[in-house]
Protein backbone atom coordinates (compact mmCIF):
# COMPACT_ATOMS: atom_id res chain seq x y z
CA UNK A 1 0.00 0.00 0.00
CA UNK A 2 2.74 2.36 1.11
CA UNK A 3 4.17 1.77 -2.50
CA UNK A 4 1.07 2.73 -4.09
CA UNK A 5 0.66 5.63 -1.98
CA UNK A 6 4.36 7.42 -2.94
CA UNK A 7 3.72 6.65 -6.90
CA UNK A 8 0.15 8.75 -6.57
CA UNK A 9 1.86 11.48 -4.53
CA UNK A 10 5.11 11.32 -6.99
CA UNK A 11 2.88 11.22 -9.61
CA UNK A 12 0.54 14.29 -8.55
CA UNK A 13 3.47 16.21 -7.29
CA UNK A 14 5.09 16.53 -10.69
CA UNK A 15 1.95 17.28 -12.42
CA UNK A 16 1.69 20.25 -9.78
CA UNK A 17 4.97 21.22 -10.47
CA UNK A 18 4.51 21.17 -14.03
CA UNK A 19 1.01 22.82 -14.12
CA UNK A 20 2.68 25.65 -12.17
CA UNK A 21 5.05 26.44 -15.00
CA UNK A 22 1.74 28.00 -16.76
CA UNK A 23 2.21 30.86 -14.28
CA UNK A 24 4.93 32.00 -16.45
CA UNK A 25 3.13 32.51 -19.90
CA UNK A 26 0.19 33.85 -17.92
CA UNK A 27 1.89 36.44 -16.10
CA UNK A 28 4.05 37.69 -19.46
CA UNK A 29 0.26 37.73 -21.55
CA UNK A 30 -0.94 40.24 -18.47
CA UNK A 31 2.33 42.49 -17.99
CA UNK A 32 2.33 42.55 -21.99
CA UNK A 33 -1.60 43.92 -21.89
CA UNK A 34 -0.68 46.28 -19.23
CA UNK A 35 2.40 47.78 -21.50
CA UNK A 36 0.18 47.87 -24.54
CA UNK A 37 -3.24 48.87 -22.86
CA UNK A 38 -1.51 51.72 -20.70
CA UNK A 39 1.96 52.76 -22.28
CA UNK A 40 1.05 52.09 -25.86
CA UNK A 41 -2.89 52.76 -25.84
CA UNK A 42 -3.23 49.76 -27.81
CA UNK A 43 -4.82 46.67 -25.94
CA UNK A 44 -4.76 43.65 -27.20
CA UNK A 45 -7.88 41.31 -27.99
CA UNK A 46 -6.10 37.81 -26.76
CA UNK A 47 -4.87 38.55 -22.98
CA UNK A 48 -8.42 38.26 -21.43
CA UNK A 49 -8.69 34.93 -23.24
CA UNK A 50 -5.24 33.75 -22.15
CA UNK A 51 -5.50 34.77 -18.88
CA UNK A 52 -8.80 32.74 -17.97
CA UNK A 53 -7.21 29.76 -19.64
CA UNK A 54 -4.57 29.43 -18.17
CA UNK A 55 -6.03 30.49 -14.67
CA UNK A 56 -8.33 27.90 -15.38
CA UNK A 57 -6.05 25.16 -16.00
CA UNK A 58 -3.64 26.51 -13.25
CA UNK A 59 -6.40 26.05 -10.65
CA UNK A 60 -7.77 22.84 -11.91
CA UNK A 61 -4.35 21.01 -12.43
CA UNK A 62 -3.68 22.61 -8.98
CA UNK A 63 -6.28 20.74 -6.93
CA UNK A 64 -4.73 17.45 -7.02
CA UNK A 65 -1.58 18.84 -5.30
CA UNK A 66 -3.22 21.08 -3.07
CA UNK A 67 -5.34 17.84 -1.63
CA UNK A 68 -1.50 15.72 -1.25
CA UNK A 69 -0.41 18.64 0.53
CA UNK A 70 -3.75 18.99 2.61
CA UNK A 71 -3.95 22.71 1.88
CA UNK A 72 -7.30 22.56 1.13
CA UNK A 73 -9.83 24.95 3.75
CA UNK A 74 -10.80 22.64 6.12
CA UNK A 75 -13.80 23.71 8.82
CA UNK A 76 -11.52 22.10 11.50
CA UNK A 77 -13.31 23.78 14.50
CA UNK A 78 -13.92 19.94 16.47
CA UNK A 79 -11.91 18.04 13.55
CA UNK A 80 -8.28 19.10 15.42
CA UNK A 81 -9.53 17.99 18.54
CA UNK A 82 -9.90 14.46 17.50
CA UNK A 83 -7.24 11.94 17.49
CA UNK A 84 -5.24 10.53 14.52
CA UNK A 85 -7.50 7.23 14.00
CA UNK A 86 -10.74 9.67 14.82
CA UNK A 87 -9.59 11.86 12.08
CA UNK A 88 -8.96 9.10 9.78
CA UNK A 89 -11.92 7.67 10.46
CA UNK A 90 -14.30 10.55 9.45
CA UNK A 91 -11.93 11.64 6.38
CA UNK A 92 -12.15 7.92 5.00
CA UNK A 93 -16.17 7.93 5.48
CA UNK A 94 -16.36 11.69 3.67
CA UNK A 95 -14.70 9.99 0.83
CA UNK A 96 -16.70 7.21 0.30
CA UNK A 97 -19.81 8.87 0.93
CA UNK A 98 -18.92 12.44 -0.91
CA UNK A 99 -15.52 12.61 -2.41
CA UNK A 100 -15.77 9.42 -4.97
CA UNK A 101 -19.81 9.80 -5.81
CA UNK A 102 -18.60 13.14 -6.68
CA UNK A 103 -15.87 12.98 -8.53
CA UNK A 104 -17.36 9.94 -10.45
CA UNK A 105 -19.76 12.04 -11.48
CA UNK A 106 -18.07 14.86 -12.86
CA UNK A 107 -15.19 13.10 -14.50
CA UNK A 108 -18.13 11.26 -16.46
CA UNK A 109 -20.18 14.83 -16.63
CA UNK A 110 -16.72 16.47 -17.35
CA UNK A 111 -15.97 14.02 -20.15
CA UNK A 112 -19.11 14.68 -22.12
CA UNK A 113 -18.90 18.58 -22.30
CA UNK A 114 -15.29 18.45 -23.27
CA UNK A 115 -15.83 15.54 -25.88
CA UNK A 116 -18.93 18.23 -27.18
CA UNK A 117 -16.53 20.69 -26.97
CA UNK A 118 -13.79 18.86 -29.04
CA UNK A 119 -16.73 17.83 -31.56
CA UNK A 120 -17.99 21.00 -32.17
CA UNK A 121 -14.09 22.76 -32.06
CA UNK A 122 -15.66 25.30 -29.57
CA UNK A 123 -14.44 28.46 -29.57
CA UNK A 124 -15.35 31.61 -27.01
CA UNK A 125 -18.55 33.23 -27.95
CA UNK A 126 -17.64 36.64 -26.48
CA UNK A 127 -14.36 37.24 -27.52
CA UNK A 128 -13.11 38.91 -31.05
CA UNK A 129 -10.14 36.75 -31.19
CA UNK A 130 -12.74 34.24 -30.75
CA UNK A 131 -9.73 31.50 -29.69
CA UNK A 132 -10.61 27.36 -29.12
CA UNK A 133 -11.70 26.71 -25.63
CA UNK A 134 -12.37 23.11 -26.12
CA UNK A 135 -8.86 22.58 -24.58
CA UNK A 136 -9.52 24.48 -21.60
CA UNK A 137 -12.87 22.09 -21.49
CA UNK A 138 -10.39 18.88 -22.08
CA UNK A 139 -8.17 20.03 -18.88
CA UNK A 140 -11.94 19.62 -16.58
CA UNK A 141 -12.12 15.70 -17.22
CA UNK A 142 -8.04 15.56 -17.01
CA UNK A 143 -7.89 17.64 -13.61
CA UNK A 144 -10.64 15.48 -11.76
CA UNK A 145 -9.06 12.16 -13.03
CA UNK A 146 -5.51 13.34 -11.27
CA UNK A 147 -7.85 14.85 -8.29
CA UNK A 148 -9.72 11.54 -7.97
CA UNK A 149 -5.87 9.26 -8.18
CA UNK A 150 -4.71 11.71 -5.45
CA UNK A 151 -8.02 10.83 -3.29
CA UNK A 152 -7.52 7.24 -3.57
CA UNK A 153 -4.14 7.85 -2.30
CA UNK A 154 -5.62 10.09 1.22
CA UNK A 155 -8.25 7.28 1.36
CA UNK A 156 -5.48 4.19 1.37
CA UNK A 157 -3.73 6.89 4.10
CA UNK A 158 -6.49 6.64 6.44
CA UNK A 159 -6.94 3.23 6.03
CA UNK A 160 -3.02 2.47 7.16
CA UNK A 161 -4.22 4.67 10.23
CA UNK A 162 -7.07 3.06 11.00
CA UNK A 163 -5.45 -0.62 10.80
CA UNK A 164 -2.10 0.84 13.24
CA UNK A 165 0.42 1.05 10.12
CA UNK A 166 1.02 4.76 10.31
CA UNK A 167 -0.21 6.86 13.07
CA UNK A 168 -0.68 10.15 10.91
């Protein structure tokens, strides 16, 4: 299990890392807008585009990694009280009763709008660069798959807890 466990948290850690290297384009798109928009009085029609894109697919790539390094907001006014095994015990029952239904759901709910998306070669309504956003509809499916892998991986965690092979 413990094997399992480290190739899920390898594996989600270097998709974080990766997914964070989008902060780079997306932060040269906005300083370029600002130059053009305010120095130059010449905005361009692409940065609002890019920048919800790749904000987008920063935050959803994002989750996965945020979950293996349990920086997710957590309501923990009783939760810190309890002990490690009472703690793994109600994080492994919110799993199976919310986390998995859920994210079942909306990889499979996920899938179909992005496989519309891809069908139809979607591109943003409201924009006059009118850009494809059936790839930013691909990365919903993608992100909830890696999300889901890295909640298997916190589930198999509280189980070693709750059966004495790790105590945190």
């Amino acid at each position: 299990m413990e094997k399992i466990i480290h190739f899920i948290d390898s594996f989600t850690e270097k998709i974080g890392k990766i997914s964070a290297w989008l902060v780079i384009p997306l932060t040269l798109g906005l300083v370029y807008e600002v130059f053009a928009r305010y120095m130059f009085h010449a905005p361009t029609v692409w940065a609002y585009d890019l920048s919800y894109m790749f904000c987008g697919t920063l935050f959803m790539m994002g989750a996965a990694y945020t979950l293996n390094k349990g920086a997710h907001v957590r309501v923990d006014v009783f939760y810190r009280l309890f002990s490690p095994r009472g703690k793994a015990t109600i994080d492994a029952c919110l799993y199976i009763v919310f986390f998995f239904p859920v994210m079942f759901f909306l990889i499979i709910k996920g899938a179909d709008y992005a496989w519309y998306a891809v069908q139809i070669q979607e591109r943003a309504a409201v924009s006059p660069w009118r850009p494809f956003v059936w790839p930013l509809k691909l990365v919903l499916p993608i992100s909830i798959t890696v999300l889901l892998i890295q909640g298997i991986a916190e589930f198999l965690r509280c189980l070693q807890v709750l059966f004495g092979r790790k105590t945190n």
